[in-house]
N, C-alpha and C. Protein backbone atom coordinates (compact mmCIF):
# COMPACT_ATOMS: atom_id res chain seq x y z
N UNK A 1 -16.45 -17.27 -6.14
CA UNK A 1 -15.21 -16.76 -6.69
C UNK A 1 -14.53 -17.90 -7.44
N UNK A 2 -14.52 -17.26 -8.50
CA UNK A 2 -13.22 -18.63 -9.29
C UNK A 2 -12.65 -18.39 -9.65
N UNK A 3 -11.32 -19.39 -10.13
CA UNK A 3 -9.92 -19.63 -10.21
C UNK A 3 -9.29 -19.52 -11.87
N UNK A 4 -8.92 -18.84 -12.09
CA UNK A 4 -7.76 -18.59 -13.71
C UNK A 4 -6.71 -18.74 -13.83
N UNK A 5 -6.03 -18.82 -15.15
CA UNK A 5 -4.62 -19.45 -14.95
C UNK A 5 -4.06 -18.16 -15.31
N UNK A 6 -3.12 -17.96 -15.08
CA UNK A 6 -1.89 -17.08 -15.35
C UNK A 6 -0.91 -17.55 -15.75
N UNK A 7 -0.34 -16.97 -16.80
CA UNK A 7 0.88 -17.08 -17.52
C UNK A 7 2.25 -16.74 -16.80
N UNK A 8 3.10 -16.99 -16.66
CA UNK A 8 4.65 -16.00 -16.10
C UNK A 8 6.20 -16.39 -16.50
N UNK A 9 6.38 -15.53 -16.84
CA UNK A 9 8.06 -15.70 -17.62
C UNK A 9 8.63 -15.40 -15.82
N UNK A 10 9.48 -16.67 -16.13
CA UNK A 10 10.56 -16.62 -15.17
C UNK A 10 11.83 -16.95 -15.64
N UNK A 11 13.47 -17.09 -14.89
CA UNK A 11 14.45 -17.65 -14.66
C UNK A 11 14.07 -18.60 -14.84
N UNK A 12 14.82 -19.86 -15.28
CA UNK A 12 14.69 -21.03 -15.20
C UNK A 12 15.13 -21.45 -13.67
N UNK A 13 16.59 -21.17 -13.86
CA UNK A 13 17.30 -21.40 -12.22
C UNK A 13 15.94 -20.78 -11.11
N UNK A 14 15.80 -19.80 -11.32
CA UNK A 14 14.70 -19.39 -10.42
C UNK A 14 13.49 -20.02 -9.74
N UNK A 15 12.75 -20.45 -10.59
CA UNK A 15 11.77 -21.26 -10.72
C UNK A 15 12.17 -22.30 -10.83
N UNK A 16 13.06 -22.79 -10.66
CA UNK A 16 13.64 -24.16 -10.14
C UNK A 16 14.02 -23.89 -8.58
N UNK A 17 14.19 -23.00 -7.80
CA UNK A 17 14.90 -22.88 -6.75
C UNK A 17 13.51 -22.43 -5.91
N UNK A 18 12.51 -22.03 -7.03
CA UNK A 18 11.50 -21.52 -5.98
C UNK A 18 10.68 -22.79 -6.22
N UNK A 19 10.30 -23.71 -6.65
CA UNK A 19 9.74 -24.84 -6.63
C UNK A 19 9.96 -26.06 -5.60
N UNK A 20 11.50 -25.69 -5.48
CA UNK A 20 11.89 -26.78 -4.79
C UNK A 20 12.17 -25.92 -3.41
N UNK A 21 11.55 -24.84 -3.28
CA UNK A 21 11.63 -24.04 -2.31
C UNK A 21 9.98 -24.45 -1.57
N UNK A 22 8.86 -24.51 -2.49
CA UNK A 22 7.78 -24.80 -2.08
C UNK A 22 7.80 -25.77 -1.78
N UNK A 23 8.41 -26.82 -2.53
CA UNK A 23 8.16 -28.31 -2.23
C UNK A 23 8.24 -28.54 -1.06
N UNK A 24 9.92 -27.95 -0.22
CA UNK A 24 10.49 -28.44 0.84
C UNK A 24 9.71 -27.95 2.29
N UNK A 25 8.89 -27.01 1.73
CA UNK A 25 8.61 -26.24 3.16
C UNK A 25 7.23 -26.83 2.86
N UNK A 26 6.35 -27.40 2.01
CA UNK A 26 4.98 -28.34 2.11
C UNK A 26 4.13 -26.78 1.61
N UNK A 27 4.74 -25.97 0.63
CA UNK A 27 3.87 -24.78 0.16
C UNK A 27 3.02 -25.58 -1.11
N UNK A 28 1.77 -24.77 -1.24
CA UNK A 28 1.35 -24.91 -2.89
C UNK A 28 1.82 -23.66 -3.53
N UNK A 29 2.57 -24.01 -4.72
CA UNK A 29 2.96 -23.02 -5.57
C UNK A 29 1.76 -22.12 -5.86
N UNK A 30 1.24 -22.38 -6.17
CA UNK A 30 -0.54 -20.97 -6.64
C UNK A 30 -0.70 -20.66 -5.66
N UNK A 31 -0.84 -21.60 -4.61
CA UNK A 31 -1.42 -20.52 -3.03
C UNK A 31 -0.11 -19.48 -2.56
N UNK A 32 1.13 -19.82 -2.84
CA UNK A 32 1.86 -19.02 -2.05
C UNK A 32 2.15 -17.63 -3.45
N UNK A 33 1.53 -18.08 -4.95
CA UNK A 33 1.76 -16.77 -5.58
C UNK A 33 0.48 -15.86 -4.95
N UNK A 34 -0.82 -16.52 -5.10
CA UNK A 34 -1.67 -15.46 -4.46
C UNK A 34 -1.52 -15.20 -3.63
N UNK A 35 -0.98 -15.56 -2.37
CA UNK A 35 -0.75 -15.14 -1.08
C UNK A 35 0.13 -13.44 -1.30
N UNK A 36 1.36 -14.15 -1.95
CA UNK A 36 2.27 -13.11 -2.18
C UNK A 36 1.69 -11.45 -2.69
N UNK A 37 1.16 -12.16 -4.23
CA UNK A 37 0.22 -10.80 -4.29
C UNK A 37 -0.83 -10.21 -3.53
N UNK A 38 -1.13 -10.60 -2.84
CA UNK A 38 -2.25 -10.04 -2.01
C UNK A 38 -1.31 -9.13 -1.05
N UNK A 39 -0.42 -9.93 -0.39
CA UNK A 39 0.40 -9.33 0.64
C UNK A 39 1.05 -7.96 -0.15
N UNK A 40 1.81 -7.83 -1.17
CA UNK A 40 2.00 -7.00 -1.86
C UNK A 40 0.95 -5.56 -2.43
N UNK A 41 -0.35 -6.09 -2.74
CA UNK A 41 -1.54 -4.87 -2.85
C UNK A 41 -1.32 -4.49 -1.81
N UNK A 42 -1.66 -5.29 -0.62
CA UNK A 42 -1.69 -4.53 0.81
C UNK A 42 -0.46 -3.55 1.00
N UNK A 43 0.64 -4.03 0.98
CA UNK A 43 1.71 -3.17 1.45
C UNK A 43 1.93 -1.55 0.61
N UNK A 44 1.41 -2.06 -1.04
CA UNK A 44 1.53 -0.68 -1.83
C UNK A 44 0.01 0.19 -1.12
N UNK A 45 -0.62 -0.33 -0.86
CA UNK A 45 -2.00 0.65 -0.18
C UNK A 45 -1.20 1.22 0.98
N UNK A 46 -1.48 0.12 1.97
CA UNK A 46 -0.36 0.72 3.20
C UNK A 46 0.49 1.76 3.06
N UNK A 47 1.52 1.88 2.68
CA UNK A 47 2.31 2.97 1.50
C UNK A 47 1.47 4.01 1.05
N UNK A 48 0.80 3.76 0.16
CA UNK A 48 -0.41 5.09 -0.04
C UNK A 48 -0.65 5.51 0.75
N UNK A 49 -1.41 5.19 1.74
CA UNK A 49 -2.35 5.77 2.70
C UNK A 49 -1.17 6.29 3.77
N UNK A 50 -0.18 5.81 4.16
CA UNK A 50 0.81 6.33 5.08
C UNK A 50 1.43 7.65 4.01
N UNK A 51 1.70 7.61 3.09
CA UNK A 51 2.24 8.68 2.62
C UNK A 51 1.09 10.40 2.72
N UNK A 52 -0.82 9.68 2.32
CA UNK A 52 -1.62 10.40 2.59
C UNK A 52 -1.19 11.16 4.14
N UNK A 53 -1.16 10.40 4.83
CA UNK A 53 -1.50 11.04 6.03
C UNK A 53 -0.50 11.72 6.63
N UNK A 54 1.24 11.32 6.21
CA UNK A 54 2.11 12.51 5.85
C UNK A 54 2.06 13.50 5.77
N UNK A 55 1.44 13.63 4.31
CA UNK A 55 1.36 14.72 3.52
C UNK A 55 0.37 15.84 4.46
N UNK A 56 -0.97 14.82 4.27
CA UNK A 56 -1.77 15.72 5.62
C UNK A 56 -1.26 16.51 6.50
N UNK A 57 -0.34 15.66 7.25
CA UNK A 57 0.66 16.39 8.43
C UNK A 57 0.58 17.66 8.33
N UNK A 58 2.00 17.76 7.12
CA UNK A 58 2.64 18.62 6.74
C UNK A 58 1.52 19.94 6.54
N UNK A 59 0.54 19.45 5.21
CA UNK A 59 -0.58 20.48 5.01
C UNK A 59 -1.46 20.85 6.38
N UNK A 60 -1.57 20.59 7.65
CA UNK A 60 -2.45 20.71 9.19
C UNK A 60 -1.28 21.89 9.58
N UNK A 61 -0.25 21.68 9.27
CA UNK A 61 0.57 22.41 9.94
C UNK A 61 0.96 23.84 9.33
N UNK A 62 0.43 24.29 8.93
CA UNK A 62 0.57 25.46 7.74
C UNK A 62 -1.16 25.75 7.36
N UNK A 63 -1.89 25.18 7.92
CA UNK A 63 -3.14 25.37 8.06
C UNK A 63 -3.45 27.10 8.66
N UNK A 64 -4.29 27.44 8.98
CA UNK A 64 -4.89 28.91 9.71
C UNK A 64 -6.62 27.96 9.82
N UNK A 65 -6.00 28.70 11.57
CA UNK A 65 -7.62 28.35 11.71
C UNK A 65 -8.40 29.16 11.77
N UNK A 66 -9.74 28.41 11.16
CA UNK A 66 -10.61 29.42 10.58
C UNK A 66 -11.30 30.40 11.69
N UNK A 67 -11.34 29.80 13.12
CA UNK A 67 -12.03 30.51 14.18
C UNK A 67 -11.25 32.05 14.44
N UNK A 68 -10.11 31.80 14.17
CA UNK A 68 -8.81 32.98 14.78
C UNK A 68 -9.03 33.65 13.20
N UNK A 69 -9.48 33.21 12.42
CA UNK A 69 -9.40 34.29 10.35
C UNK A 69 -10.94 34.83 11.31
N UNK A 70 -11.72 34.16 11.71
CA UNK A 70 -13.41 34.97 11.59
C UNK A 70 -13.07 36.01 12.75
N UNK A 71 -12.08 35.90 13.99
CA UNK A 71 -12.42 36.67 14.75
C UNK A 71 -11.22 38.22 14.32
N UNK A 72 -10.33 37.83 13.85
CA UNK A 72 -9.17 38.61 12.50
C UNK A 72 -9.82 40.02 11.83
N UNK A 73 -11.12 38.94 11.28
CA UNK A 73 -12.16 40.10 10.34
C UNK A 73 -12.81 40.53 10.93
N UNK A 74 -13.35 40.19 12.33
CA UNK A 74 -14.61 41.40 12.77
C UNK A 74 -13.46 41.93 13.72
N UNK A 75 -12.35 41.97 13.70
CA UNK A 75 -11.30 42.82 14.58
C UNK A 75 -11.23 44.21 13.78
N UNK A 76 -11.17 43.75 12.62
CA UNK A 76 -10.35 44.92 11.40
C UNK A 76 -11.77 45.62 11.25
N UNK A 77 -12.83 45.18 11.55
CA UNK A 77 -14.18 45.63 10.94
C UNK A 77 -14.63 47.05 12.13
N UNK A 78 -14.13 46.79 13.26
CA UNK A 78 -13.98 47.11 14.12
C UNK A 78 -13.71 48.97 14.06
């Protein structure tokens, strides 16, 4: 795996406050941006997949099961 540079428009004040934010706590600036984004993919998946299984919920619950529809039709057949 290898390493590329990235470009990024920031604040000046910003990136002055987050530099000397890394400095003080012994961060590397690149490791704590990839860190960040990574942590971030994760959380928007997380998010996805929790909203999936929501939704699921909702759709299980308004479901018909199919055993009680097959025994329904050979009732009426009846």
């Amino acid at each position: 795996m290898g390493t590329i540079t990235v470009t990024l428009k920031i604040d000046k004040d910003k990136k002055k406050a987050f530099y000397d934010f890394c400095h003080e706590q012994g961060l590397m600036v690149n490791k704590f941006f990839e860190k960040a984004a990574e942590n971030e993919i994760e959380r928007q998946l997380l998010n996805e997949s929790a909203n999936v299984f929501a939704n699921y919920g909702k759709r299980r619950k308004n479901a018909v099961d199919f055993d009680e529809v097959v025994k329904q039709i050979k009732a009426k057949k009846k």
